[in-house]
N, C-alpha and C. Protein backbone atom coordinates (compact mmCIF):
# COMPACT_ATOMS: atom_id res chain seq x y z
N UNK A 1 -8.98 0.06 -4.28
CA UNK A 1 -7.76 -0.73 -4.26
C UNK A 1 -7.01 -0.56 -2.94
N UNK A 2 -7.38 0.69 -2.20
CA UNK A 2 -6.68 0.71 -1.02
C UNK A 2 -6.80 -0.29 0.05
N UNK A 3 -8.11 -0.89 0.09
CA UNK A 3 -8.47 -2.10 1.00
C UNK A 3 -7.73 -3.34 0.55
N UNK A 4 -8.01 -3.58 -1.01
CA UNK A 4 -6.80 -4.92 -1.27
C UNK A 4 -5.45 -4.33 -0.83
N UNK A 5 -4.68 -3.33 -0.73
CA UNK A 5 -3.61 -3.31 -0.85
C UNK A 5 -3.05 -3.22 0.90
N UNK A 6 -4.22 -2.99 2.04
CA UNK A 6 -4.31 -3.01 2.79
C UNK A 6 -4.03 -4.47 3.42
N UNK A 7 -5.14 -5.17 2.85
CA UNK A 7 -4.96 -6.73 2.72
C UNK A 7 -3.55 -7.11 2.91
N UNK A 8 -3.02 -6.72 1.09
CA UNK A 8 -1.82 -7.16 0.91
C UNK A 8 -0.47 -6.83 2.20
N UNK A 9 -0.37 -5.89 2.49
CA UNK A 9 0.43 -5.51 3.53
C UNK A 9 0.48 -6.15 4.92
N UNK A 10 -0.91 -6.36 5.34
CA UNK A 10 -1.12 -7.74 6.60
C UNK A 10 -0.54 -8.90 6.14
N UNK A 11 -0.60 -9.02 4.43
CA UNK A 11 -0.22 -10.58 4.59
C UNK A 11 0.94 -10.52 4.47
N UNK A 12 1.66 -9.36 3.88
CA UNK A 12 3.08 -8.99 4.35
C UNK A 12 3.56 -9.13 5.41
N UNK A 13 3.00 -8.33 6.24
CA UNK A 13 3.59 -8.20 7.80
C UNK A 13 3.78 -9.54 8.32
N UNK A 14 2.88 -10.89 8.01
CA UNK A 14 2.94 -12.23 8.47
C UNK A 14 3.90 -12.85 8.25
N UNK A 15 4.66 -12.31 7.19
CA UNK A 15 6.11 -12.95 6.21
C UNK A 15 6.61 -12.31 7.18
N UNK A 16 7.01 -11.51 8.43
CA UNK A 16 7.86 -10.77 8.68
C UNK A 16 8.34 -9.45 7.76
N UNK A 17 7.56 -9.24 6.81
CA UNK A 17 7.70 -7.81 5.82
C UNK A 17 7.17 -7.11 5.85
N UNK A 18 7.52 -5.92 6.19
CA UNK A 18 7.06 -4.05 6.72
C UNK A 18 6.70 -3.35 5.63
N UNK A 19 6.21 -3.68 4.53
CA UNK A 19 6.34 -2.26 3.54
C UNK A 19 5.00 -0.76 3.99
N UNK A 20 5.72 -0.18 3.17
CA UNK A 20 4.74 1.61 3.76
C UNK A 20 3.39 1.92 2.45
N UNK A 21 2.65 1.76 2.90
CA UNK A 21 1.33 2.00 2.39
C UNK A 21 1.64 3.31 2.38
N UNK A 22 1.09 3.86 1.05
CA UNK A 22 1.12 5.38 0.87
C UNK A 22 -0.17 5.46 -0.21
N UNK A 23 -1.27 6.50 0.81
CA UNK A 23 -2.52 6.41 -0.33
C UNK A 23 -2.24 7.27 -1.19
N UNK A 24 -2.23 7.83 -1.86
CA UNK A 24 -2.31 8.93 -3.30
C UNK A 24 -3.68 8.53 -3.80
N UNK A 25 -4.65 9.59 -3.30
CA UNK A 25 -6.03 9.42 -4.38
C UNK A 25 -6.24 10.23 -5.34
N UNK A 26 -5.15 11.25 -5.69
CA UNK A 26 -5.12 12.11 -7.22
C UNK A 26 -3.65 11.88 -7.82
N UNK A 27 -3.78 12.09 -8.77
CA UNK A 27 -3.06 11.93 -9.65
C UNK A 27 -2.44 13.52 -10.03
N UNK A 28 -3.45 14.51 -9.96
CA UNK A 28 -3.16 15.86 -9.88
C UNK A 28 -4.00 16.67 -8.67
N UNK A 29 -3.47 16.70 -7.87
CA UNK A 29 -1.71 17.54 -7.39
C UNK A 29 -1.12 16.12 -7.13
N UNK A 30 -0.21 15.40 -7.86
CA UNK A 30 0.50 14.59 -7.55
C UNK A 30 1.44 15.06 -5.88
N UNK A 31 1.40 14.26 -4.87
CA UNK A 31 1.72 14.75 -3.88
C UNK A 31 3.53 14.08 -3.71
N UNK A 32 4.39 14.61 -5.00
CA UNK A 32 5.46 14.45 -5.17
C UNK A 32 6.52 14.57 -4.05
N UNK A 33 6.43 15.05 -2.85
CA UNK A 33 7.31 15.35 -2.17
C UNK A 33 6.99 13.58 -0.96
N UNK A 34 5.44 13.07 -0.98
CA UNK A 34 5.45 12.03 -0.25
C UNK A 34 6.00 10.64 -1.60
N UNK A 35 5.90 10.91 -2.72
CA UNK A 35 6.59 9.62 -3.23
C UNK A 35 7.69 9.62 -3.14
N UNK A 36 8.47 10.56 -3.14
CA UNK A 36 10.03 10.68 -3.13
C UNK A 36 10.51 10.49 -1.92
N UNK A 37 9.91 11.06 -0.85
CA UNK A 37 10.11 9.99 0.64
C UNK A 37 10.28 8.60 0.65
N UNK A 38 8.94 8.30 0.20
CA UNK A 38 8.69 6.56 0.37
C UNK A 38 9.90 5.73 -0.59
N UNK A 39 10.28 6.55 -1.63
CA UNK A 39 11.13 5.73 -2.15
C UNK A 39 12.55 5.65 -1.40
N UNK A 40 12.65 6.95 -0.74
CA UNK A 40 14.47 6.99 -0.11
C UNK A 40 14.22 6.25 1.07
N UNK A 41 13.04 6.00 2.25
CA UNK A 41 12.58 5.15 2.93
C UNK A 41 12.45 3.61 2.73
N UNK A 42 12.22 3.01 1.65
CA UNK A 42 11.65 1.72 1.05
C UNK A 42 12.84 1.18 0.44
N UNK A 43 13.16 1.95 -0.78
CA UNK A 43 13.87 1.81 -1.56
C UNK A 43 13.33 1.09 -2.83
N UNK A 44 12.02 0.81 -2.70
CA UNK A 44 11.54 0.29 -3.71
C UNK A 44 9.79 0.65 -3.65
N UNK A 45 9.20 1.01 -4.80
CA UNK A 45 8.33 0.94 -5.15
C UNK A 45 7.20 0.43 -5.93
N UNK A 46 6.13 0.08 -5.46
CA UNK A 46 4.73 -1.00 -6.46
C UNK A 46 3.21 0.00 -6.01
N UNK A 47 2.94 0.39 -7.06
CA UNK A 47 1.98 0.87 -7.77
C UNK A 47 0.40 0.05 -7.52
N UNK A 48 -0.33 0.77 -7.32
CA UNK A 48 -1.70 -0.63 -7.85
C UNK A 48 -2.78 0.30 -7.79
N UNK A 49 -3.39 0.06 -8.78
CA UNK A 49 -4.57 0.59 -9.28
C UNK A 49 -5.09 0.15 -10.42
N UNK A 50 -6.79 0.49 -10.23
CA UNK A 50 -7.90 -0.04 -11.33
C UNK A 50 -7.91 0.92 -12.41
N UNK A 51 -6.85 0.51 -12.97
CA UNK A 51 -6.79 1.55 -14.12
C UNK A 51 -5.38 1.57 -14.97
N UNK A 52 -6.03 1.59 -16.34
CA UNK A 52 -4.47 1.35 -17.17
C UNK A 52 -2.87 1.77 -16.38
N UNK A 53 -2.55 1.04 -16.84
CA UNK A 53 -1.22 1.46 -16.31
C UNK A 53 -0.15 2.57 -17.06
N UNK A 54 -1.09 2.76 -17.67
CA UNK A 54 -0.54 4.05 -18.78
C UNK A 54 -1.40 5.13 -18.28
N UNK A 55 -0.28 6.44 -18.74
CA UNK A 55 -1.57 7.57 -17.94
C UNK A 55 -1.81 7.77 -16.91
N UNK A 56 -1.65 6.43 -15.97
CA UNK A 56 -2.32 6.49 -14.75
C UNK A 56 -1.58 6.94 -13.64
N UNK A 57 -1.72 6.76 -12.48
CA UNK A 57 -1.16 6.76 -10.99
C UNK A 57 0.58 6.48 -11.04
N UNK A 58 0.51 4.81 -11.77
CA UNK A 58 1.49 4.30 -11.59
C UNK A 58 2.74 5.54 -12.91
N UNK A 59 2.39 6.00 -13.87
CA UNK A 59 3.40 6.78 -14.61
C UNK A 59 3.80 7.96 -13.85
N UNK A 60 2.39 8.72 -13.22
CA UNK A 60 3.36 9.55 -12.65
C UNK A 60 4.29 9.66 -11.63
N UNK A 61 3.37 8.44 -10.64
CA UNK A 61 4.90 8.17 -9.89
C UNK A 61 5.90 8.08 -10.53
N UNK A 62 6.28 6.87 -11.41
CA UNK A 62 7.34 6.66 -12.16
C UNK A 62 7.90 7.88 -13.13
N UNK A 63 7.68 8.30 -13.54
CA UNK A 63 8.24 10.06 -13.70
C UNK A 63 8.34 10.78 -12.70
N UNK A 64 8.39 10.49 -11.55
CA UNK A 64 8.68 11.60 -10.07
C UNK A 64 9.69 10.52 -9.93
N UNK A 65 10.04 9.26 -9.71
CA UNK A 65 11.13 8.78 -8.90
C UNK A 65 11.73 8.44 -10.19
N UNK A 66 11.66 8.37 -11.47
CA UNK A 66 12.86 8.55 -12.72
C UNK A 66 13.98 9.91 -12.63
N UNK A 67 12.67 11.01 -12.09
CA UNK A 67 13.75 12.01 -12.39
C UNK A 67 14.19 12.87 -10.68
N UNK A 68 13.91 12.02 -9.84
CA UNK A 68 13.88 12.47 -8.48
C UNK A 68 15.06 11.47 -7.71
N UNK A 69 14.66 10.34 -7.63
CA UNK A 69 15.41 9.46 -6.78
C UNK A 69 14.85 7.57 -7.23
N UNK A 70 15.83 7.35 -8.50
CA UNK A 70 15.27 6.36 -9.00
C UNK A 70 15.31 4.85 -7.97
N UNK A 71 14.63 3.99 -8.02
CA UNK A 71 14.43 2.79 -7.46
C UNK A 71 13.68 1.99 -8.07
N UNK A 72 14.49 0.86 -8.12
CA UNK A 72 12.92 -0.42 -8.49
C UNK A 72 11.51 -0.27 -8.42
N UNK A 73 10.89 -0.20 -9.25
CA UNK A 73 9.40 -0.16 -9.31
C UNK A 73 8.90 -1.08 -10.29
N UNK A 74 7.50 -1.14 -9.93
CA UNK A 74 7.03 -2.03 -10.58
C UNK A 74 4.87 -1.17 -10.56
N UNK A 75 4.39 -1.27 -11.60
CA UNK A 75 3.21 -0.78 -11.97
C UNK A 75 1.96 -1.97 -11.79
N UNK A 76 1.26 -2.02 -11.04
CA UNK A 76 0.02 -2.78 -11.32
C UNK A 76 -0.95 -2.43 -11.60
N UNK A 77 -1.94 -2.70 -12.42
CA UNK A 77 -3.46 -1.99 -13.19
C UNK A 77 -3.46 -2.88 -14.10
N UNK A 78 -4.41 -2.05 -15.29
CA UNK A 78 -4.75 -2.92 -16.49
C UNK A 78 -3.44 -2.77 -17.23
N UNK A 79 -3.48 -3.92 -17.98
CA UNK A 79 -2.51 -3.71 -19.10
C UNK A 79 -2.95 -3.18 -20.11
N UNK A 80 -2.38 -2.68 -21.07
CA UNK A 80 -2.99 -2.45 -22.12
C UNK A 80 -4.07 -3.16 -23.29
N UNK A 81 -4.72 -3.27 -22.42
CA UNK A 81 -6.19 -3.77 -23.51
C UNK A 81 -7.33 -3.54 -22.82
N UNK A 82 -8.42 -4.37 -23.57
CA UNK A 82 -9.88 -3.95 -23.25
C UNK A 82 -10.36 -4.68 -22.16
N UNK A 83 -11.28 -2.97 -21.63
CA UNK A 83 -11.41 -3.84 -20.01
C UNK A 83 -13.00 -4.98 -20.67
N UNK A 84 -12.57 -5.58 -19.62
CA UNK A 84 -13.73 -7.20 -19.38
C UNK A 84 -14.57 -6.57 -18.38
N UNK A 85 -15.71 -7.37 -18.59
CA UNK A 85 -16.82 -7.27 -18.31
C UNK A 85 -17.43 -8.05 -16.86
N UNK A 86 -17.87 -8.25 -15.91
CA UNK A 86 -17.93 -8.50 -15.30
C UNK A 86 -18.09 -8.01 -13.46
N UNK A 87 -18.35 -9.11 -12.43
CA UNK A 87 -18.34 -8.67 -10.94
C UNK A 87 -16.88 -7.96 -10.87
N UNK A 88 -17.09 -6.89 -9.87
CA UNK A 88 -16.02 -6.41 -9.26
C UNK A 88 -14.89 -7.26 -9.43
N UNK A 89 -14.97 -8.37 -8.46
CA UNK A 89 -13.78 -8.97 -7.70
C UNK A 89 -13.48 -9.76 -8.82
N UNK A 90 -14.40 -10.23 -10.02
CA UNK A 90 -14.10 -11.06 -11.13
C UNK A 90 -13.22 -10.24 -12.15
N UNK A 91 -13.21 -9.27 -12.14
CA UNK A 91 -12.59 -8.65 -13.58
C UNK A 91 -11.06 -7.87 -12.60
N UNK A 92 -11.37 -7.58 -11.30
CA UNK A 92 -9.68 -7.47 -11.01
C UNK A 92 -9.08 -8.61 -10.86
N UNK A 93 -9.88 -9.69 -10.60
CA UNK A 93 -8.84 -10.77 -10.86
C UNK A 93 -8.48 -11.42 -12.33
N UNK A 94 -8.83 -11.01 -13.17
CA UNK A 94 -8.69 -11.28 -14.34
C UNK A 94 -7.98 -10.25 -14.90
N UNK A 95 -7.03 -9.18 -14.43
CA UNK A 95 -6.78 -7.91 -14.47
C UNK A 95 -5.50 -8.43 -13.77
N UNK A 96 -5.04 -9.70 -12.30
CA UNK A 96 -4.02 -9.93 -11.62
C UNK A 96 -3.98 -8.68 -10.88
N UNK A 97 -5.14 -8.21 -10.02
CA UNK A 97 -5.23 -6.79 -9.27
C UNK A 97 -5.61 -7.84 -7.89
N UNK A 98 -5.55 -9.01 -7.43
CA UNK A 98 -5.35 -9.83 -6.06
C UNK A 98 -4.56 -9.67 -4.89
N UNK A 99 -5.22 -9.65 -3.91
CA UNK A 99 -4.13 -9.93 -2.80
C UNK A 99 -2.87 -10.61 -3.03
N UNK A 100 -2.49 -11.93 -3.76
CA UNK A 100 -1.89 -12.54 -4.01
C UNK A 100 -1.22 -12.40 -4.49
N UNK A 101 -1.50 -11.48 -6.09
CA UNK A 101 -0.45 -11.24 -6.67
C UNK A 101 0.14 -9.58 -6.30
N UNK A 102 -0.35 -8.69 -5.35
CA UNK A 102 0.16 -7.68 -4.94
C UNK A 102 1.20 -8.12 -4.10
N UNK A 103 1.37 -9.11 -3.04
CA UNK A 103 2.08 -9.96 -2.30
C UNK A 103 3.11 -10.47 -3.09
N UNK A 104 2.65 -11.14 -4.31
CA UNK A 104 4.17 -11.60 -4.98
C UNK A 104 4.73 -10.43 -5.92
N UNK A 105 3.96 -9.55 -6.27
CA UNK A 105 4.83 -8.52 -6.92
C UNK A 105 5.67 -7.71 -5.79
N UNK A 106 5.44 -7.76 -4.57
CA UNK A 106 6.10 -6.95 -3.88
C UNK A 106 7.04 -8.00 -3.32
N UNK A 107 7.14 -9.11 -2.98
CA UNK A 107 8.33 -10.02 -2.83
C UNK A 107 9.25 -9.97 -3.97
N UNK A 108 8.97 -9.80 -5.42
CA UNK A 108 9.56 -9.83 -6.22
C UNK A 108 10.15 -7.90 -6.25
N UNK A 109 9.64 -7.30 -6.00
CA UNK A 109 10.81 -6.01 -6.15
C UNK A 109 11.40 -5.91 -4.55
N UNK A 110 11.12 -6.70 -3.85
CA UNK A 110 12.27 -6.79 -2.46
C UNK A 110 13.44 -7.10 -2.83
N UNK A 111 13.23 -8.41 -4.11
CA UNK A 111 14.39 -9.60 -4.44
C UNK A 111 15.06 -8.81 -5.48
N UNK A 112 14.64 -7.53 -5.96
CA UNK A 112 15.46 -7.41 -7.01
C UNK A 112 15.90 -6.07 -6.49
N UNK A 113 15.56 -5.22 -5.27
CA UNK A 113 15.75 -4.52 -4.41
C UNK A 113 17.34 -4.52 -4.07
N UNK A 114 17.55 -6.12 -3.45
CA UNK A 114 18.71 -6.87 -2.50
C UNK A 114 19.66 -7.05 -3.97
N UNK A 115 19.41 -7.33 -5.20
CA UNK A 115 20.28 -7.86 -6.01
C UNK A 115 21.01 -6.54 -6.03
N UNK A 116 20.43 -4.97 -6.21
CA UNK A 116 20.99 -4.23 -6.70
C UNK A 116 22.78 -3.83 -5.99
């Protein structure tokens, strides 16, 4: 997911939008002292990974910046149900794990970023 999300961030940067790629490839040792940066830096955070969104990557962030330094976030992965079957690129897009929609989920916690 780091290459789509890599993606996603070029097609950011084309909008004129900077956001900070931060890899986390464990989940334990959660490397808590770099999410809590990125959030007082950003001010907002989006999640993405091949993998429920429960349990996963995206909770423990969200339990480090709930009880650390809260901000808008938003989780991308599976939702809760059964994974589908299929090519790679076919079942994350059927999953909404796209360039496209990493791009509009992150326009959408910019916009709700600015409301606060």
């Amino acid at each position: 997911m780091v290459y789509k999300a890599m993606e996603a961030v070029q097609a950011l940067n084309r909008k004129s939008i900077y956001p900070r790629l931060l890899n986390l490839h464990t989940v334990k040792p959660l490397d808590t002292e770099a999410v809590i940066t990125a959030a007082k830096e950003t001010g907002a955070i989006l999640t993405v990974e091949e993998h429920s969104i429960y349990g996963g990557l995206g909770s423990a962030v969200a339990e480090t910046i709930a009880q650390n330094y809260p901000v808008p976030m938003k989780i991308m992965g599976f939702n809760d149900r059964f994974g589908e079957t299929g090519g790679y690129e076919e079942v994350l897009a059927k999953m909404g794990l796209t360039i496209e929609e990493i791009v509009l989920n992150a326009e959408r916690l910019i916009k709700k970023k600015s409301e606060r």
